[in-house]
C-alpha atoms as a PDB file:
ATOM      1  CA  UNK A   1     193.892 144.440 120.132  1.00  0.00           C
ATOM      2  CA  UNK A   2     196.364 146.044 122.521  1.00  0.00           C
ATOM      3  CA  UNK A   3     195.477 149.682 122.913  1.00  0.00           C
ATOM      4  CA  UNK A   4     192.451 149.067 120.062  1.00  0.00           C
ATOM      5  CA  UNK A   5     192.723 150.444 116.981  1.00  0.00           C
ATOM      6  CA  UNK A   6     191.494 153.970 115.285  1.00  0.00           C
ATOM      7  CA  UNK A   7     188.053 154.794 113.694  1.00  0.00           C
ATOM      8  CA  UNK A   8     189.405 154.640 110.657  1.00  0.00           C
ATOM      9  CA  UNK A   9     190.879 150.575 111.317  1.00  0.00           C
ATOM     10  CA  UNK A  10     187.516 149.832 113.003  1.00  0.00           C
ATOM     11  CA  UNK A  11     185.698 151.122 110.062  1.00  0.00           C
ATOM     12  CA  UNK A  12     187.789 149.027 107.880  1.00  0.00           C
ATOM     13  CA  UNK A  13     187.474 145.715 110.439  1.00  0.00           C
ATOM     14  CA  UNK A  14     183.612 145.905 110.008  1.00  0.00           C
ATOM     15  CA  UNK A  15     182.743 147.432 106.847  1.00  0.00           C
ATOM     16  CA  UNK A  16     181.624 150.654 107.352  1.00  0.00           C
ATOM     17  CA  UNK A  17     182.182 154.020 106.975  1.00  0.00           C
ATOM     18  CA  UNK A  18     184.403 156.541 109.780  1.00  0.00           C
ATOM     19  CA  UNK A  19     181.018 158.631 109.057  1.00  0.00           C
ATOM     20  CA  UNK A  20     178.877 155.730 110.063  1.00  0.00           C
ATOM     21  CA  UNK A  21     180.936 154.630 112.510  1.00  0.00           C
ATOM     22  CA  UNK A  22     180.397 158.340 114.557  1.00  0.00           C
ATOM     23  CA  UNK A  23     176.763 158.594 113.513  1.00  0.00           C
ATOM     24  CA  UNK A  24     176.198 155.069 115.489  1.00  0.00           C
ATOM     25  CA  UNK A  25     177.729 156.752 118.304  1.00  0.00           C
ATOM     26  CA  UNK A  26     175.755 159.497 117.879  1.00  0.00           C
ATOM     27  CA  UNK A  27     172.476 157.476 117.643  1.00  0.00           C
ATOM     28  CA  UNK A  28     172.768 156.486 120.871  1.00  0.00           C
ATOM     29  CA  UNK A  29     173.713 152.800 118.935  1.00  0.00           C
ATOM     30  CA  UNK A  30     177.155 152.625 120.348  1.00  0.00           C
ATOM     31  CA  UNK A  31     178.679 153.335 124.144  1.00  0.00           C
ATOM     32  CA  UNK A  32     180.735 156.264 123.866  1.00  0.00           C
ATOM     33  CA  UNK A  33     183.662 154.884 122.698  1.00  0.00           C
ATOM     34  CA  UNK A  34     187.317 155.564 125.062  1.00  0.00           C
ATOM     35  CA  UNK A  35     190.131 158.119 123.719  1.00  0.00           C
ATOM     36  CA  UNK A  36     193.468 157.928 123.619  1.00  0.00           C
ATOM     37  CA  UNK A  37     195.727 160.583 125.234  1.00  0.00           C
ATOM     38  CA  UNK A  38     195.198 162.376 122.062  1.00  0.00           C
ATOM     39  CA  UNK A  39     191.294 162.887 122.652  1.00  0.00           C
ATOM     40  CA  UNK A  40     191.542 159.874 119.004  1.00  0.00           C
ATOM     41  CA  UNK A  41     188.727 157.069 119.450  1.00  0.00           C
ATOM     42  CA  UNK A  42     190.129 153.750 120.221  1.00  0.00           C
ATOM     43  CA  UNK A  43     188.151 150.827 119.537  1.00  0.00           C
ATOM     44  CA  UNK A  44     188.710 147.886 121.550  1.00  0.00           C
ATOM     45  CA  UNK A  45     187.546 143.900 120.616  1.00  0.00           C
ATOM     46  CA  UNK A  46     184.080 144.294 122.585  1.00  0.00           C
ATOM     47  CA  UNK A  47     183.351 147.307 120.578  1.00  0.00           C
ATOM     48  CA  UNK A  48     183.863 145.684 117.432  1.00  0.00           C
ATOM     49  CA  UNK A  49     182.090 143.036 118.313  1.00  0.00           C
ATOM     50  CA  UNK A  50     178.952 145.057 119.007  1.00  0.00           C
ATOM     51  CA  UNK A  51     179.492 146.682 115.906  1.00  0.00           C
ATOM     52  CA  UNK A  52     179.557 143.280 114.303  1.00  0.00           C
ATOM     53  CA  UNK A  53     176.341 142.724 116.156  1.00  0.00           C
ATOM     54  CA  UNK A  54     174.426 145.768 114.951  1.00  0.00           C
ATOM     55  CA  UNK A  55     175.441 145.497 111.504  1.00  0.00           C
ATOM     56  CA  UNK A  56     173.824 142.055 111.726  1.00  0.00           C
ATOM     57  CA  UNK A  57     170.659 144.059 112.596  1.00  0.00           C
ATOM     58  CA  UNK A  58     170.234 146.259 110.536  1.00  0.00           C
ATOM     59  CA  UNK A  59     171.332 143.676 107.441  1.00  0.00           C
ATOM     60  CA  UNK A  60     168.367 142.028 108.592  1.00  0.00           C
ATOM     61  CA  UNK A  61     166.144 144.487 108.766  1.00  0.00           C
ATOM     62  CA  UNK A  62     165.639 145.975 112.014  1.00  0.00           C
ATOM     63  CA  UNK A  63     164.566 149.591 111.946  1.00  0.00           C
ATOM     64  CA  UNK A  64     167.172 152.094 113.746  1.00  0.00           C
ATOM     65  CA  UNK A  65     164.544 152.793 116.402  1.00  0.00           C
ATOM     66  CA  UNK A  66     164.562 148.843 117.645  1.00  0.00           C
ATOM     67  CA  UNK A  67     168.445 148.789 117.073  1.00  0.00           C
ATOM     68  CA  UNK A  68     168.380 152.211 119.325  1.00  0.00           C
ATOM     69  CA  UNK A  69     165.610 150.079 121.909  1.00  0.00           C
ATOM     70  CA  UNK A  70     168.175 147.196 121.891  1.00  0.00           C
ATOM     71  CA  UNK A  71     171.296 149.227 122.991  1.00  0.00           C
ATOM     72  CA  UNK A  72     169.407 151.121 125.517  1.00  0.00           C
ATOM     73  CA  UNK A  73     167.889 147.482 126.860  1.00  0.00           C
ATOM     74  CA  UNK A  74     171.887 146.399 127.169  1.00  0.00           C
ATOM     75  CA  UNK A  75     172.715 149.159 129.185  1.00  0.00           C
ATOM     76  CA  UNK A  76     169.733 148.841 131.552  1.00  0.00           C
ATOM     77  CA  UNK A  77     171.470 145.289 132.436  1.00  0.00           C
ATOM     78  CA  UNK A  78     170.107 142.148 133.538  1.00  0.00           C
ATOM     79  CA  UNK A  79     166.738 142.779 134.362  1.00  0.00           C
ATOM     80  CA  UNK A  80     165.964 143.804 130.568  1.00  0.00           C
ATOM     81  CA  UNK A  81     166.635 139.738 129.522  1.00  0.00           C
ATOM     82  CA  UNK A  82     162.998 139.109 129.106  1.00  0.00           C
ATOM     83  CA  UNK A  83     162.552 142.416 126.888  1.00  0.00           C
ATOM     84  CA  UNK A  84     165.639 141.619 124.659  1.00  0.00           C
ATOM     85  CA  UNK A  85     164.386 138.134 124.078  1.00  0.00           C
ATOM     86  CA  UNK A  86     160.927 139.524 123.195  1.00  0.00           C
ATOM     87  CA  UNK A  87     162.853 142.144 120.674  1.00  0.00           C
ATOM     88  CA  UNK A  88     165.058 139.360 118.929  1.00  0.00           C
ATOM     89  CA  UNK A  89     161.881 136.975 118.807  1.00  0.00           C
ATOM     90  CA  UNK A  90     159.724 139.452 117.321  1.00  0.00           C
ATOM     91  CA  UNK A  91     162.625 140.124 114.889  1.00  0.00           C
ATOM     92  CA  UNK A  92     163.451 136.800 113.817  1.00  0.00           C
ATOM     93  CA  UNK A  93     159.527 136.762 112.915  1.00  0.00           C
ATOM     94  CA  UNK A  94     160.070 138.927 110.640  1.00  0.00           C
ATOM     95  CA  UNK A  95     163.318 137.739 109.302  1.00  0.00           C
ATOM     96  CA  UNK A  96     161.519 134.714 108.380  1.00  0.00           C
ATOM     97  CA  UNK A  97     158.636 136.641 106.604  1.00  0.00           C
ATOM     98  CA  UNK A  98     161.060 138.238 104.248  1.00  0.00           C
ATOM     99  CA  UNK A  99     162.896 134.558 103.397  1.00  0.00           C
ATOM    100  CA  UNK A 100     159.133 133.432 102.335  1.00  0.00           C
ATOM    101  CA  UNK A 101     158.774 136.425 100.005  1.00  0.00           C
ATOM    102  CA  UNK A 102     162.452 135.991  98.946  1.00  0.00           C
ATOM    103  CA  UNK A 103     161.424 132.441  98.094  1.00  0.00           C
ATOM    104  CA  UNK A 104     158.846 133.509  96.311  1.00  0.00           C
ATOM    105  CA  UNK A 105     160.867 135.968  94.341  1.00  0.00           C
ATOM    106  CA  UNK A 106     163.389 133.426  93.295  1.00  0.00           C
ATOM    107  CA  UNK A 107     160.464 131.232  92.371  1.00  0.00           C
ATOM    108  CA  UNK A 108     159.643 134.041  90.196  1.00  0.00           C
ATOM    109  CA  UNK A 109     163.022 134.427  88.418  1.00  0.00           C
ATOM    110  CA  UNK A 110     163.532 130.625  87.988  1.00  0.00           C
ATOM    111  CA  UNK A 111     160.205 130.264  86.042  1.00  0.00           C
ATOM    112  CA  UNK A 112     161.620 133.567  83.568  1.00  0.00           C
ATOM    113  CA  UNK A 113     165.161 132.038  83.502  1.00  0.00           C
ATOM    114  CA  UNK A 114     163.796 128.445  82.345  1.00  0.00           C
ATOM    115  CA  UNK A 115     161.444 130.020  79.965  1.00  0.00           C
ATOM    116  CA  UNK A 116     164.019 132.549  78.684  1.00  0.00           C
ATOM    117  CA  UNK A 117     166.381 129.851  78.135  1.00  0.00           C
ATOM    118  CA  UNK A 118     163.833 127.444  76.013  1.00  0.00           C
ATOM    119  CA  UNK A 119     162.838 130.907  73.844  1.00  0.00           C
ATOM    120  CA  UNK A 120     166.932 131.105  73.474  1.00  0.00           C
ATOM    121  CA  UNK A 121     167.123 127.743  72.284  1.00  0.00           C
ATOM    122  CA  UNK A 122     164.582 127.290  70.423  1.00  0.00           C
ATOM    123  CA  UNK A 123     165.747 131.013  68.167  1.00  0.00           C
ATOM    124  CA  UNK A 124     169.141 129.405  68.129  1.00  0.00           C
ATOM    125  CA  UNK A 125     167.709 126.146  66.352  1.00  0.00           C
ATOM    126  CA  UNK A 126     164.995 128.114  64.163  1.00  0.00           C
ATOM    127  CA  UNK A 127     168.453 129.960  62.852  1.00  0.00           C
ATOM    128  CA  UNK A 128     170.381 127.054  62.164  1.00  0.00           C
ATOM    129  CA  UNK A 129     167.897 125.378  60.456  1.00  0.00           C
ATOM    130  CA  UNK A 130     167.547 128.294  58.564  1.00  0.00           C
ATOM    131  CA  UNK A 131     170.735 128.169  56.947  1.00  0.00           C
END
């Protein structure tokens, strides 16, 4: 990405909004990001692939606050390994909490499909014999 590319193309790369986009800056979420000549944002690979990273986050559920904890951790450098690997481990906790209860929630629709479906069938056969 010579020169990066505008808000607007960044928002478009990662699939959010030019309003998100700024409000992630202004969250603290996102370095500042550098300006062209023109005083226009210009995003470069790295800072699409952070944004890849915190959209990652948040799909998964982590609160603002933690994704806010995380970029400040970054910053700090090196000697904030052990707290970033504490944040992702308690986060992939709870990642795995919601699969179980997703699990359970397809359970849950399977059972009302399959007994849907036999109600269906057995209509469709109490009209045709019917006739």
């Amino acid at each position: 990405m010579a020169n990066g590319v505008t808000v607007g193309e960044a928002a478009d790369m990662v699939g959010l909004t030019v309003h998100t986009l700024r409000w992630y800056e202004q969250e603290g979420l996102v370095e500042p990001i550098e300006r062209d000549s023109a005083g226009r944002r210009r995003y470069c690979d790295d800072d699409i692939g952070w944004l890849r990273l915190l959209i990652r986050l948040r799909t998964t559920g982590m609160p603002v606050r933690e994704m806010r904890r995380y970029a400040e951790l970054v910053r700090a450098g090196d000697a904030t390994l052990e707290d970033r690997l504490q944040l992702f481990v308690e986060h992939r906790e709870r990642v795995l909490a919601r699969i179980d209860e997703l699990k359970q929630d397809l359970e849950m629709l399977d059972i009302k499909i399959s007994l849907y479906g036999e109600m269906a069938r057995a209509q469709q056969e109490e009209m045709t014999s019917a006739r």
